[in-house]
C-alpha atoms as a PDB file:
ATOM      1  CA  UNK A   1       0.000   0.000   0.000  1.00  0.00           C
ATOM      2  CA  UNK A   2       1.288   3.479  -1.034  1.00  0.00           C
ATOM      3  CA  UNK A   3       2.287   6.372   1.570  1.00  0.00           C
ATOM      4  CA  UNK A   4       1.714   8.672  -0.481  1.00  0.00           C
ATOM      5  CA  UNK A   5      -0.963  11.231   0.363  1.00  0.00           C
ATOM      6  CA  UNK A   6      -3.742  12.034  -1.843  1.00  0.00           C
ATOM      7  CA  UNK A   7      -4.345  15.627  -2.586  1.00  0.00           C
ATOM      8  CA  UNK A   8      -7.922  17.301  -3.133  1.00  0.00           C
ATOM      9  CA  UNK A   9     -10.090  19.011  -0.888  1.00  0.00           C
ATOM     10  CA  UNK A  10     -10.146  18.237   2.694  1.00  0.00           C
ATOM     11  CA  UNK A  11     -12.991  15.791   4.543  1.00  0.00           C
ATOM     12  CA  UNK A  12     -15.389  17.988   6.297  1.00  0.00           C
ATOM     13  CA  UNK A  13     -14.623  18.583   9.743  1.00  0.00           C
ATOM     14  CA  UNK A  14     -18.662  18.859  10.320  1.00  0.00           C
ATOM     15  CA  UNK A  15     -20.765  21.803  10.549  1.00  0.00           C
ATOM     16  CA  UNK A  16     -19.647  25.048  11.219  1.00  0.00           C
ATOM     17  CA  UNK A  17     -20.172  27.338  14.336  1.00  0.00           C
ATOM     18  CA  UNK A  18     -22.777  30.217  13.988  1.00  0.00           C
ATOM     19  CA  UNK A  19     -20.914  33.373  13.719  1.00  0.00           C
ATOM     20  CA  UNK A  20     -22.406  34.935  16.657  1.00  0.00           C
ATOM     21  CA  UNK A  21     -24.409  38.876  15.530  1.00  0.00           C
ATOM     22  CA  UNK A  22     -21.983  41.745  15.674  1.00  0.00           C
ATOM     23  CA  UNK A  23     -23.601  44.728  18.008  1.00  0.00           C
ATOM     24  CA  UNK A  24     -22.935  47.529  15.548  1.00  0.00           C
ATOM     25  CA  UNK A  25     -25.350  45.713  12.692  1.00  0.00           C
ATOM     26  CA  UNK A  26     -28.344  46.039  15.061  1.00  0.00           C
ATOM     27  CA  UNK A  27     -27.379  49.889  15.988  1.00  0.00           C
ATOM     28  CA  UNK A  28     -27.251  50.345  12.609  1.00  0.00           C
ATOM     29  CA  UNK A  29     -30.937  48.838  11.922  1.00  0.00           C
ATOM     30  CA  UNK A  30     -32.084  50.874  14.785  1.00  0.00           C
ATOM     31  CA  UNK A  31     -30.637  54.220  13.158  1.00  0.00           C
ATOM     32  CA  UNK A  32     -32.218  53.494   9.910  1.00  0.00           C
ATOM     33  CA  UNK A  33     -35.767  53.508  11.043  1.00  0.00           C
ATOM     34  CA  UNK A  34     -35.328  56.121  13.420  1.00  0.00           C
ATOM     35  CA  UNK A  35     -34.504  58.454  11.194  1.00  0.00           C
ATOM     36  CA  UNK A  36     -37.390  56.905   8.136  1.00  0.00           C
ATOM     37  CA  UNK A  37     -39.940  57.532  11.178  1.00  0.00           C
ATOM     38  CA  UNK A  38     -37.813  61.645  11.655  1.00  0.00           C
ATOM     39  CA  UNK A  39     -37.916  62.053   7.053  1.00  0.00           C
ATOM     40  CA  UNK A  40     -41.710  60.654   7.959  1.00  0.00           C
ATOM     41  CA  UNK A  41     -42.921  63.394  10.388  1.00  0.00           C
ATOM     42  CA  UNK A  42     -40.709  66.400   8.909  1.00  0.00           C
ATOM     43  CA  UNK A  43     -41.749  65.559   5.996  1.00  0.00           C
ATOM     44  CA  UNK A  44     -45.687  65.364   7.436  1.00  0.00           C
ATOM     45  CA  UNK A  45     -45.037  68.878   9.018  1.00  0.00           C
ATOM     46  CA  UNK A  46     -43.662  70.649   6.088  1.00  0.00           C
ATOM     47  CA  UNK A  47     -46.810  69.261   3.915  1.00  0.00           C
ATOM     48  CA  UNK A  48     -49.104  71.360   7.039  1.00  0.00           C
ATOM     49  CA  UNK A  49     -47.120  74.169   7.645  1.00  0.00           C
ATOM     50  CA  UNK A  50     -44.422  75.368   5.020  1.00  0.00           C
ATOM     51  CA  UNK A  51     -45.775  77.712   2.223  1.00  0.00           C
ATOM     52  CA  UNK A  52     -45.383  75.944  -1.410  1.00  0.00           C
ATOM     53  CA  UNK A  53     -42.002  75.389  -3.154  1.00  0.00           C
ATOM     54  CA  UNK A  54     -43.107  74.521  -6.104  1.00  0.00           C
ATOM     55  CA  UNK A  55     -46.248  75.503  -9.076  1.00  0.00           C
ATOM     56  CA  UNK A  56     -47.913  71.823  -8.552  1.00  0.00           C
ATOM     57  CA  UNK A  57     -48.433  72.365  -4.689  1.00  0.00           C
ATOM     58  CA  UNK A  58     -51.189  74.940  -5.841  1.00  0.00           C
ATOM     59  CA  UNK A  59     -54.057  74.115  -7.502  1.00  0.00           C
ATOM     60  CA  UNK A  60     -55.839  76.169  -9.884  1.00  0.00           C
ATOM     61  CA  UNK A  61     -58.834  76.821  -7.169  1.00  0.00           C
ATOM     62  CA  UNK A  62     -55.885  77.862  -4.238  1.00  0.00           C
ATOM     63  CA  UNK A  63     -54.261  80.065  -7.024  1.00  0.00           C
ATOM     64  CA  UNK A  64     -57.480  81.777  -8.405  1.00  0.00           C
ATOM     65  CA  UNK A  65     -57.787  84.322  -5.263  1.00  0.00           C
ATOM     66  CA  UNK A  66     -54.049  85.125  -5.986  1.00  0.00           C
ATOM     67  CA  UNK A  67     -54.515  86.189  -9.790  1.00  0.00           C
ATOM     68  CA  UNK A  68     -58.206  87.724  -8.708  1.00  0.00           C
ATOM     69  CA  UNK A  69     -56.002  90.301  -6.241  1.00  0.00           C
ATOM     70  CA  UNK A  70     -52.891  90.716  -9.054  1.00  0.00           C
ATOM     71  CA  UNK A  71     -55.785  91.609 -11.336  1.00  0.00           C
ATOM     72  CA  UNK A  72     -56.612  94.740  -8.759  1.00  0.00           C
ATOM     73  CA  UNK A  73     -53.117  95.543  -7.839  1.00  0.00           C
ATOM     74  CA  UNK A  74     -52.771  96.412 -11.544  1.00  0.00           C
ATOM     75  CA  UNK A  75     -55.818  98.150 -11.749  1.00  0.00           C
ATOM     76  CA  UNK A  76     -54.607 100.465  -8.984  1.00  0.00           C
ATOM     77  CA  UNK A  77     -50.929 100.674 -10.509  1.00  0.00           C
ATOM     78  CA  UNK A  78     -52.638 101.562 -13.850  1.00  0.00           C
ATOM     79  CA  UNK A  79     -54.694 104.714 -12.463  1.00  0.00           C
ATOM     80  CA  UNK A  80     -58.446 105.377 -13.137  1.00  0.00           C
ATOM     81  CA  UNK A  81     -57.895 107.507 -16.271  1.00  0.00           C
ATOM     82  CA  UNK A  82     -55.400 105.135 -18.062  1.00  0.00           C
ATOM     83  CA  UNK A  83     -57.557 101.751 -17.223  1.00  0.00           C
ATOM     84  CA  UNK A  84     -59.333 100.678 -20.703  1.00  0.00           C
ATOM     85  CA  UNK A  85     -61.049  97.381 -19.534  1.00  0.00           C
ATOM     86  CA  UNK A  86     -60.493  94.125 -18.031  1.00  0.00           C
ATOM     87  CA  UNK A  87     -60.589  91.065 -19.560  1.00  0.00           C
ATOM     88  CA  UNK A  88     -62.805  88.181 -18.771  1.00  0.00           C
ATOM     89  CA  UNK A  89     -60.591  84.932 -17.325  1.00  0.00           C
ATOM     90  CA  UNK A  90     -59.495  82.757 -19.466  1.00  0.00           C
ATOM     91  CA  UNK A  91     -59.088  78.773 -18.457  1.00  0.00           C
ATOM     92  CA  UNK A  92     -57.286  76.089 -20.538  1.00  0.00           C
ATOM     93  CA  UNK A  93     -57.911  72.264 -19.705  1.00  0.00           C
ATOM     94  CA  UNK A  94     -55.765  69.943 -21.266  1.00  0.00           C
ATOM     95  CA  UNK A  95     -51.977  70.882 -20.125  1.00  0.00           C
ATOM     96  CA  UNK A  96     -49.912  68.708 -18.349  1.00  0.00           C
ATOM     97  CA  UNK A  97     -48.717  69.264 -14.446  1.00  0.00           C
ATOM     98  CA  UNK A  98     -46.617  65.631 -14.728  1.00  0.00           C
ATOM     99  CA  UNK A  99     -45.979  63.243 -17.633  1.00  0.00           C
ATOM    100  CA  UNK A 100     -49.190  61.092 -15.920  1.00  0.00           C
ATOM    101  CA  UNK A 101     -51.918  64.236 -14.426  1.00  0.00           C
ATOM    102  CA  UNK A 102     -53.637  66.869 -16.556  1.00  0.00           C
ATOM    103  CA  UNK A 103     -53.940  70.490 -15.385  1.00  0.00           C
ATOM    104  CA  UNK A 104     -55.149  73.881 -16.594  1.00  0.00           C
ATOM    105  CA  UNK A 105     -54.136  77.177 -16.861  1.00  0.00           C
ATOM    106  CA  UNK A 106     -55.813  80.568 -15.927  1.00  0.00           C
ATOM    107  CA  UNK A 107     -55.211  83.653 -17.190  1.00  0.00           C
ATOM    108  CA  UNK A 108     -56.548  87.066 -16.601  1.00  0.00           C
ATOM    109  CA  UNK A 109     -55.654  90.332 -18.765  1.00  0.00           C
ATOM    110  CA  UNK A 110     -56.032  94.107 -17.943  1.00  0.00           C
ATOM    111  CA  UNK A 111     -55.718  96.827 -20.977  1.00  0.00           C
ATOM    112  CA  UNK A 112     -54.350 100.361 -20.065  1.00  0.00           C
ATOM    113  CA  UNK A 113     -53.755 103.268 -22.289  1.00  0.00           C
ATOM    114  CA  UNK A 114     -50.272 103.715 -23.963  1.00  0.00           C
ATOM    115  CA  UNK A 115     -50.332 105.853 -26.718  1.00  0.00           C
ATOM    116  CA  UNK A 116     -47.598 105.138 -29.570  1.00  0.00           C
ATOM    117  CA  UNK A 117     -44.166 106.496 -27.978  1.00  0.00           C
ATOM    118  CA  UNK A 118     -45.207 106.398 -24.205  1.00  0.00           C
ATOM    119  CA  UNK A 119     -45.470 102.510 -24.230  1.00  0.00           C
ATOM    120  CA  UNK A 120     -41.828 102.253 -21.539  1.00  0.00           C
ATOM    121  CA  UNK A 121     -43.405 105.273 -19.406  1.00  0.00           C
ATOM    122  CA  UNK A 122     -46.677 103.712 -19.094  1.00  0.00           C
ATOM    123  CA  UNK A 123     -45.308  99.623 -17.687  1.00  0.00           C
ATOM    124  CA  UNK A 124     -42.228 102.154 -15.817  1.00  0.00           C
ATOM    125  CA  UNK A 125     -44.904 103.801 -14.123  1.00  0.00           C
ATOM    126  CA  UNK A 126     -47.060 100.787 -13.215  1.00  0.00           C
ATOM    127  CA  UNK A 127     -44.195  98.980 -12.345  1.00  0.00           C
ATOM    128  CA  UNK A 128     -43.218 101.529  -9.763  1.00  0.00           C
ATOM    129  CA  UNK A 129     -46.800 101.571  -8.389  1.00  0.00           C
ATOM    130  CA  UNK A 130     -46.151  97.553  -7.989  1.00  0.00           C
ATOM    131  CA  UNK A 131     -45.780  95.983  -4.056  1.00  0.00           C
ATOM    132  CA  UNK A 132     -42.650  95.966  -3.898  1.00  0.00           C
ATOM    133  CA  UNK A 133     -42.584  92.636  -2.985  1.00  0.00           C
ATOM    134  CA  UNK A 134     -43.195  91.660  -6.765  1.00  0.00           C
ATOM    135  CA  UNK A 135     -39.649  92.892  -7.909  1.00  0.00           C
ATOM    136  CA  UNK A 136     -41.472  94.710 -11.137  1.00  0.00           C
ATOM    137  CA  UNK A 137     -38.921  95.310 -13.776  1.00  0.00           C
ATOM    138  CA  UNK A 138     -39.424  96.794 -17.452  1.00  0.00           C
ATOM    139  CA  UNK A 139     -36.727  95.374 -19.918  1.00  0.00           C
ATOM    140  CA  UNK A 140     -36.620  95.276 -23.602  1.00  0.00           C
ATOM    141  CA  UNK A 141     -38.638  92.588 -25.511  1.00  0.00           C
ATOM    142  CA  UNK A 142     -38.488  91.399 -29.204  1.00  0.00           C
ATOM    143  CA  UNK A 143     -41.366  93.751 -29.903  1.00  0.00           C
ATOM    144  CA  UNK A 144     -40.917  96.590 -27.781  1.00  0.00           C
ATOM    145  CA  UNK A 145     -40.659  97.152 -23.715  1.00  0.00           C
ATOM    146  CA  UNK A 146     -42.422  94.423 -21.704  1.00  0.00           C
ATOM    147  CA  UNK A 147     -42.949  94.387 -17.480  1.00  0.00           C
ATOM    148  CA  UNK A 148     -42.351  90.993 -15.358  1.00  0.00           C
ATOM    149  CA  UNK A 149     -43.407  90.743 -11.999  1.00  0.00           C
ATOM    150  CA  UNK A 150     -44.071  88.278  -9.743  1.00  0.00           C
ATOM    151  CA  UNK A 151     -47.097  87.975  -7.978  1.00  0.00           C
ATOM    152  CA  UNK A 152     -46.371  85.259  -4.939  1.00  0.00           C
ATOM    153  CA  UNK A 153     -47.956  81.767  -5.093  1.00  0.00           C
ATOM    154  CA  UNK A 154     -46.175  80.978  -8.710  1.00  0.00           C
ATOM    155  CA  UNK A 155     -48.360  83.687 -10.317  1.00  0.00           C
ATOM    156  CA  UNK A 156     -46.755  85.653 -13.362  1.00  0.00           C
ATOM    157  CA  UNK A 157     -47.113  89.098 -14.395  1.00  0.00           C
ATOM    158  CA  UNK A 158     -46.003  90.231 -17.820  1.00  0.00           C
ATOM    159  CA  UNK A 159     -46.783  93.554 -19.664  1.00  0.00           C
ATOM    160  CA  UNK A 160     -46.170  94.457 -23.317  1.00  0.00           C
ATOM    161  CA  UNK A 161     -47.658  96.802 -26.101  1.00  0.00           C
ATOM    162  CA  UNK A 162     -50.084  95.826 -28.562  1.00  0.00           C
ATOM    163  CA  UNK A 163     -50.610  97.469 -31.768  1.00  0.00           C
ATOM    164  CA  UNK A 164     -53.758  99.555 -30.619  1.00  0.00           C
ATOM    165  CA  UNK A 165     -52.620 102.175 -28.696  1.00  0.00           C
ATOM    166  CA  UNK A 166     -52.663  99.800 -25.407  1.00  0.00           C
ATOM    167  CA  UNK A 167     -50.294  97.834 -23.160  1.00  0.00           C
ATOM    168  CA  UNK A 168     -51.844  94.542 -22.397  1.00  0.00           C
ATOM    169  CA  UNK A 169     -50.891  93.178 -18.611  1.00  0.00           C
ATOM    170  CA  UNK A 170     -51.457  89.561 -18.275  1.00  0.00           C
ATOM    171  CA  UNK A 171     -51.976  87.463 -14.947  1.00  0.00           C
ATOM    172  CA  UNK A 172     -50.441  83.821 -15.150  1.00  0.00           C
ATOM    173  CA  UNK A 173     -51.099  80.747 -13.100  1.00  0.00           C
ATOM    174  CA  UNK A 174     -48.946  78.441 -15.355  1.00  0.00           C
ATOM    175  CA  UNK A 175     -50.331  74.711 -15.573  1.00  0.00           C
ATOM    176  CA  UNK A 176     -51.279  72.813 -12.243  1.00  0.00           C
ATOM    177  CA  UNK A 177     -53.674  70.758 -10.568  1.00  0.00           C
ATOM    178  CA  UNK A 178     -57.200  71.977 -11.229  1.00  0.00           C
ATOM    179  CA  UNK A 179     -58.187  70.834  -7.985  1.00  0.00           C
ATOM    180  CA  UNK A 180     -62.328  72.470  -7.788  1.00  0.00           C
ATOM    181  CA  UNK A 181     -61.202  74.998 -10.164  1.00  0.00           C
ATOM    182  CA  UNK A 182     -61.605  78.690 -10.592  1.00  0.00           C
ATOM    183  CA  UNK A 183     -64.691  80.133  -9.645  1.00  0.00           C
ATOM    184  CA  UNK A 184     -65.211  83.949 -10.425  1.00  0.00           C
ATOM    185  CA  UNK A 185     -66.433  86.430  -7.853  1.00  0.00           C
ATOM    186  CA  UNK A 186     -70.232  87.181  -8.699  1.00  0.00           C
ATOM    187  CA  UNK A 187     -71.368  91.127  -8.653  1.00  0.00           C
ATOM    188  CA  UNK A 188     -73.907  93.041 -10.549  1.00  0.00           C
ATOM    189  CA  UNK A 189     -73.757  96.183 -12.850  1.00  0.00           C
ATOM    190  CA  UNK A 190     -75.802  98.292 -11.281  1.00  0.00           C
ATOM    191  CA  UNK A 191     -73.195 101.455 -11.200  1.00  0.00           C
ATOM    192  CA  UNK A 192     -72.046 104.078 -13.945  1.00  0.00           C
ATOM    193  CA  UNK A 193     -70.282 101.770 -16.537  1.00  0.00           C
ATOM    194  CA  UNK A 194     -74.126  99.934 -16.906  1.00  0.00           C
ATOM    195  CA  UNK A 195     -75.806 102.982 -18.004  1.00  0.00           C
ATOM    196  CA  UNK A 196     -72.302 104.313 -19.804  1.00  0.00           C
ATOM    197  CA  UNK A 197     -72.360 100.789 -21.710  1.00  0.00           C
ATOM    198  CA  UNK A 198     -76.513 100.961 -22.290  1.00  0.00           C
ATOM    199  CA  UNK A 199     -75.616 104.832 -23.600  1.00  0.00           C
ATOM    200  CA  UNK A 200     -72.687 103.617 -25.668  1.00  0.00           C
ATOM    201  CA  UNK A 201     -74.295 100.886 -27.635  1.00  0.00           C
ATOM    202  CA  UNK A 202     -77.798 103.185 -28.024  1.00  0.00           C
ATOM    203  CA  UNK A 203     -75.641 105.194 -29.835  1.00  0.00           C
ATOM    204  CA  UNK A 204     -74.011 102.605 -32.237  1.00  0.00           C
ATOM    205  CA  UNK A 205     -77.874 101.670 -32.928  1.00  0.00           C
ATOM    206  CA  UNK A 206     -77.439  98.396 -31.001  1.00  0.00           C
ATOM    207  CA  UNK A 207     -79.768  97.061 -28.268  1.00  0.00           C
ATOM    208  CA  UNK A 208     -78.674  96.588 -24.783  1.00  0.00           C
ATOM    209  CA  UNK A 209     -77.999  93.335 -23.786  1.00  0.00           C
ATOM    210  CA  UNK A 210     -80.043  91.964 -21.251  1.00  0.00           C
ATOM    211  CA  UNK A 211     -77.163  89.890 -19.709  1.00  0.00           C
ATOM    212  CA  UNK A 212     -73.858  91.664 -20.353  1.00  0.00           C
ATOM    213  CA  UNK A 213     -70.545  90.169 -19.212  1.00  0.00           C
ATOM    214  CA  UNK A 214     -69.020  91.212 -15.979  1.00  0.00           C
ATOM    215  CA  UNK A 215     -65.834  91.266 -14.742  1.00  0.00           C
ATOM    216  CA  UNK A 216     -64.286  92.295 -11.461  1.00  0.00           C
ATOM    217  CA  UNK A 217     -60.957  92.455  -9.299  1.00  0.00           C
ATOM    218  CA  UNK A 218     -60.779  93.229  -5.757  1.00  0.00           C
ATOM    219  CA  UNK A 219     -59.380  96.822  -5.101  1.00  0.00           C
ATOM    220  CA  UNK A 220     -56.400  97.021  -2.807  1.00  0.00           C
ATOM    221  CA  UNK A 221     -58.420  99.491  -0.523  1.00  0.00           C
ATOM    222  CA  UNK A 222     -61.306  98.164  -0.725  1.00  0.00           C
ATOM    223  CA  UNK A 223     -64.265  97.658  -3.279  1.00  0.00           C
ATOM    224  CA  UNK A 224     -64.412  96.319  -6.896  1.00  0.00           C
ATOM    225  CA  UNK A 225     -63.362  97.295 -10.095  1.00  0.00           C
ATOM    226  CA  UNK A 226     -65.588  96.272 -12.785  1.00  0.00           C
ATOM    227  CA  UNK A 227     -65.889  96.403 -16.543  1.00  0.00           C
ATOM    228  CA  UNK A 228     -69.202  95.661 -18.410  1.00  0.00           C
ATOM    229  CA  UNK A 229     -69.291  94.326 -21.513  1.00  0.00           C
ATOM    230  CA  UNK A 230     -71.884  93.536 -24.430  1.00  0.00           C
ATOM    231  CA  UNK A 231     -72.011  89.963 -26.479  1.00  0.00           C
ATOM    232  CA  UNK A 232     -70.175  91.953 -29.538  1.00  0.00           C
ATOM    233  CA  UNK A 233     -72.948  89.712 -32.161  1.00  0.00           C
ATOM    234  CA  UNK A 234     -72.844  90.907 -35.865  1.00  0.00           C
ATOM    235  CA  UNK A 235     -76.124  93.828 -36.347  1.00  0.00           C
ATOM    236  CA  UNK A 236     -76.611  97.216 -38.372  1.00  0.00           C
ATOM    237  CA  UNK A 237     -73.701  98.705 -39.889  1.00  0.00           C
ATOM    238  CA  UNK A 238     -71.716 101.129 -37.315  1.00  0.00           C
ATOM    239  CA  UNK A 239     -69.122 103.313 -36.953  1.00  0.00           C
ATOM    240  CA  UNK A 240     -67.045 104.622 -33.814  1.00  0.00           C
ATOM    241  CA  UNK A 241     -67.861 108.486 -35.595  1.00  0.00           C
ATOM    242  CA  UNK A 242     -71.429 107.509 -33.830  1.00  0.00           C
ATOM    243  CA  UNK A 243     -69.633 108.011 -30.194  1.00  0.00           C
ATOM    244  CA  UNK A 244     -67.845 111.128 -30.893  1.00  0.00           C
ATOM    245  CA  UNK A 245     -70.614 113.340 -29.297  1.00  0.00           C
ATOM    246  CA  UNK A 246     -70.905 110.735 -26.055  1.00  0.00           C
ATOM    247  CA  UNK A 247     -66.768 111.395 -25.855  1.00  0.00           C
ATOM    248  CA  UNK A 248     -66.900 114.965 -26.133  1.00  0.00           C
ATOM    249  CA  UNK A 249     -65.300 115.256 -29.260  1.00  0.00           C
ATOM    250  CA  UNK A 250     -61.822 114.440 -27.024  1.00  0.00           C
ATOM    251  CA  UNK A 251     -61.269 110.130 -27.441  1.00  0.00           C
ATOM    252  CA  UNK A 252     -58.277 108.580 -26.034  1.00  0.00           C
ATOM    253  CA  UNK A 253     -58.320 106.038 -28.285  1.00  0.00           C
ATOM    254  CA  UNK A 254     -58.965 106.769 -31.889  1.00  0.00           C
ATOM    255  CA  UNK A 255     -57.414 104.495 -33.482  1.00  0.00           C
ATOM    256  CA  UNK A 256     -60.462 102.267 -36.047  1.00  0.00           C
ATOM    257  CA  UNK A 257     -61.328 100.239 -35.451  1.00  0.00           C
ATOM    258  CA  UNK A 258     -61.000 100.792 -32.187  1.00  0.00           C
ATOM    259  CA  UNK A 259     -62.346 103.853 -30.197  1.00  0.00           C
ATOM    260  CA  UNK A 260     -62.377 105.113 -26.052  1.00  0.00           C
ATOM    261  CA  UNK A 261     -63.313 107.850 -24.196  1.00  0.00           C
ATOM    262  CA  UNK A 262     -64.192 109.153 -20.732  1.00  0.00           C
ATOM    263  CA  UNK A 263     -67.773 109.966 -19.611  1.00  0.00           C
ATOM    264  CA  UNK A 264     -67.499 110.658 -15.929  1.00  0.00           C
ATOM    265  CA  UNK A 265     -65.816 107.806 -13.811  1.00  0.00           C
ATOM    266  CA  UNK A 266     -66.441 105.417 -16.735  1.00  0.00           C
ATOM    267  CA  UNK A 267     -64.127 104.263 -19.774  1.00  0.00           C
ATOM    268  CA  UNK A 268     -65.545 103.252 -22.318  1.00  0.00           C
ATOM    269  CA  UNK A 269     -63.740 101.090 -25.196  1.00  0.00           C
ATOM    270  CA  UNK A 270     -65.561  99.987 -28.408  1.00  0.00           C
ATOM    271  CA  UNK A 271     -63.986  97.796 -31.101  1.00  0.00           C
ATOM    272  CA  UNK A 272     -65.634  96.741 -34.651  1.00  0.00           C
ATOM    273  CA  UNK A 273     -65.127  93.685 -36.000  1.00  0.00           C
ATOM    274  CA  UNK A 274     -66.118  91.689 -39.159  1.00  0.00           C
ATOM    275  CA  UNK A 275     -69.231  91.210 -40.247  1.00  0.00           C
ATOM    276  CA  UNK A 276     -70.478  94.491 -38.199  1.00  0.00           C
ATOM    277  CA  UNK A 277     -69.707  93.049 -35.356  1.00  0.00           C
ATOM    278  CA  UNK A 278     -69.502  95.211 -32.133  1.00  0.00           C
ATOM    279  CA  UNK A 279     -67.527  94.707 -28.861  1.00  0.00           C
ATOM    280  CA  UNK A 280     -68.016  97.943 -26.315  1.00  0.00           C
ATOM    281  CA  UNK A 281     -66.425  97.530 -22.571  1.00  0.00           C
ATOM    282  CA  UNK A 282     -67.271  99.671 -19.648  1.00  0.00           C
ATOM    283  CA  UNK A 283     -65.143 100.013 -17.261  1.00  0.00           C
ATOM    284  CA  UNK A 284     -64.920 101.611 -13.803  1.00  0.00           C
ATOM    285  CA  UNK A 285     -61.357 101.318 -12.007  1.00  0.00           C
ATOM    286  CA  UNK A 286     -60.189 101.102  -8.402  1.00  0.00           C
ATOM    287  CA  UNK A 287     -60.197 104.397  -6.053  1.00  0.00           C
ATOM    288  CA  UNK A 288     -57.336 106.272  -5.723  1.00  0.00           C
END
């Protein structure tokens, strides 16, 4: 019989000991859900109590308020005699907040006088008459000055002329959650810009309308600014000569086919569109 030893792996020796559980492993299980349970309840408290750090934290019913009071800080910033009308909201379904929720959009609008030439004076001077917490600026666009402000809540302000003898502000939500959506303050034309708009469109030979459009926007001090404004349907032939005598033979805007003028607190701003189509927009701005 050989001596010789045979080589390959070793005959188990039998099972092998547990390796007993090394203290730092279980402090280190312990510190993990500690601090999940601390991310958990910081994270609970900033949901309650911290102010949004981002657009799709508001939704569009949280962020209509905000554009409704934006809407009468420009009034204000504007002035009574330079205010032409404001425009009705405008809400657009269908954007997207994330690549898997819709959202929509709101926008309200606010048209001021700017003759041709005074277009940086006018958004300089509204931008001065800004809160100061909305860091108004006028810089130079592609098409002329334009104002950006910002509003708080992730609501935009920009400003920029169009080609009627206006500056058009506009009031930005961006896209977000529509959450119950926006829901207009209700008011009734019962003031001067009802009877300027009833005088306005007598004059252009076109009926009143028994349900004209309002608008509104909370005044910084207090009360509403409103603007009244017909259904702008095709009728009779018209021309803005008709409102000459109503404006005193002094317009602001006479530029076809669009036409304004003053008649006491009132503005009044008529447009004529295709197919004899009329638009006329009374509007009454904020105090002060």
């Amino acid at each position: 019989m050989s001596g010789a030893v045979q080589t390959g792996w070793a005959p188990s020796a039998g099972p092998a000991a547990p390796v007993p559980a090394r203290p730092w492993r279980r402090w280190l299980l312990a510190a993990t859900a500690a601090w999940a349970v601390l991310l958990a309840v910081l994270t609970w408290t900033s949901v309650r109590d911290d102010p949004p750090t981002v657009r799709e934290q508001r939704t569009l019913d949280q962020a209509g308020p905000v554009v409704d009071r934006a809407v009468g800080e420009l009034v204000r910033a504007a002035g009574a005699t330079n205010l032409l009308e404001l425009g009705a909201a405008r809400v657009a379904e269908g954007c997207r907040v994330t690549p898997f929720a819709d959202g929509a959009r709101l926008r309200r609008d606010v048209g001021v006088l700017a003759p041709t030439g005074t277009e940086r004076t006018v958004l300089t001077g509204i931008a001065e008459r800004l809160p100061t917490s909305w860091r108004a600026r006028v810089g130079s666009g592609l098409n002329g000055p334009e104002l950006y402000a910002d509003a708080g809540e992730f609501v935009a302000v920009e400003g920029r002329p169009t080609v009627d003898g206006q500056v058009r502000l506009v009031v930005d939500t961006g896209c977000r959650p529509t959450g119950s959506g926006y829901a207009p303050a209700t008011a009734t034309a019962t003031g001067p810009e009802a009877a300027a708009l009833t005088a306005a469109l007598g004059a252009l030979g076109r009926p009143s309308d028994a349900a004209p459009e309002l608008v509104t926007a909370p005044c910084p001090g207090g009360g509403l600014a409103q603007t009244v404004r017909s259904a702008g349907g095709p009728g009779p032939a018209a021309s803005t000569a008709a409102l000459a005598a109503l404006a005193g033979n002094a317009p602001l805007v006479d530029e076809p086919p669009v036409y304004a003028y003053r008649t006491g607190p009132v503005t009044v701003l008529a447009e004529l569109g295709p197919d004899d189509a009329v638009r006329v927009a009374a509007t009454v701005g904020c105090p002060g």
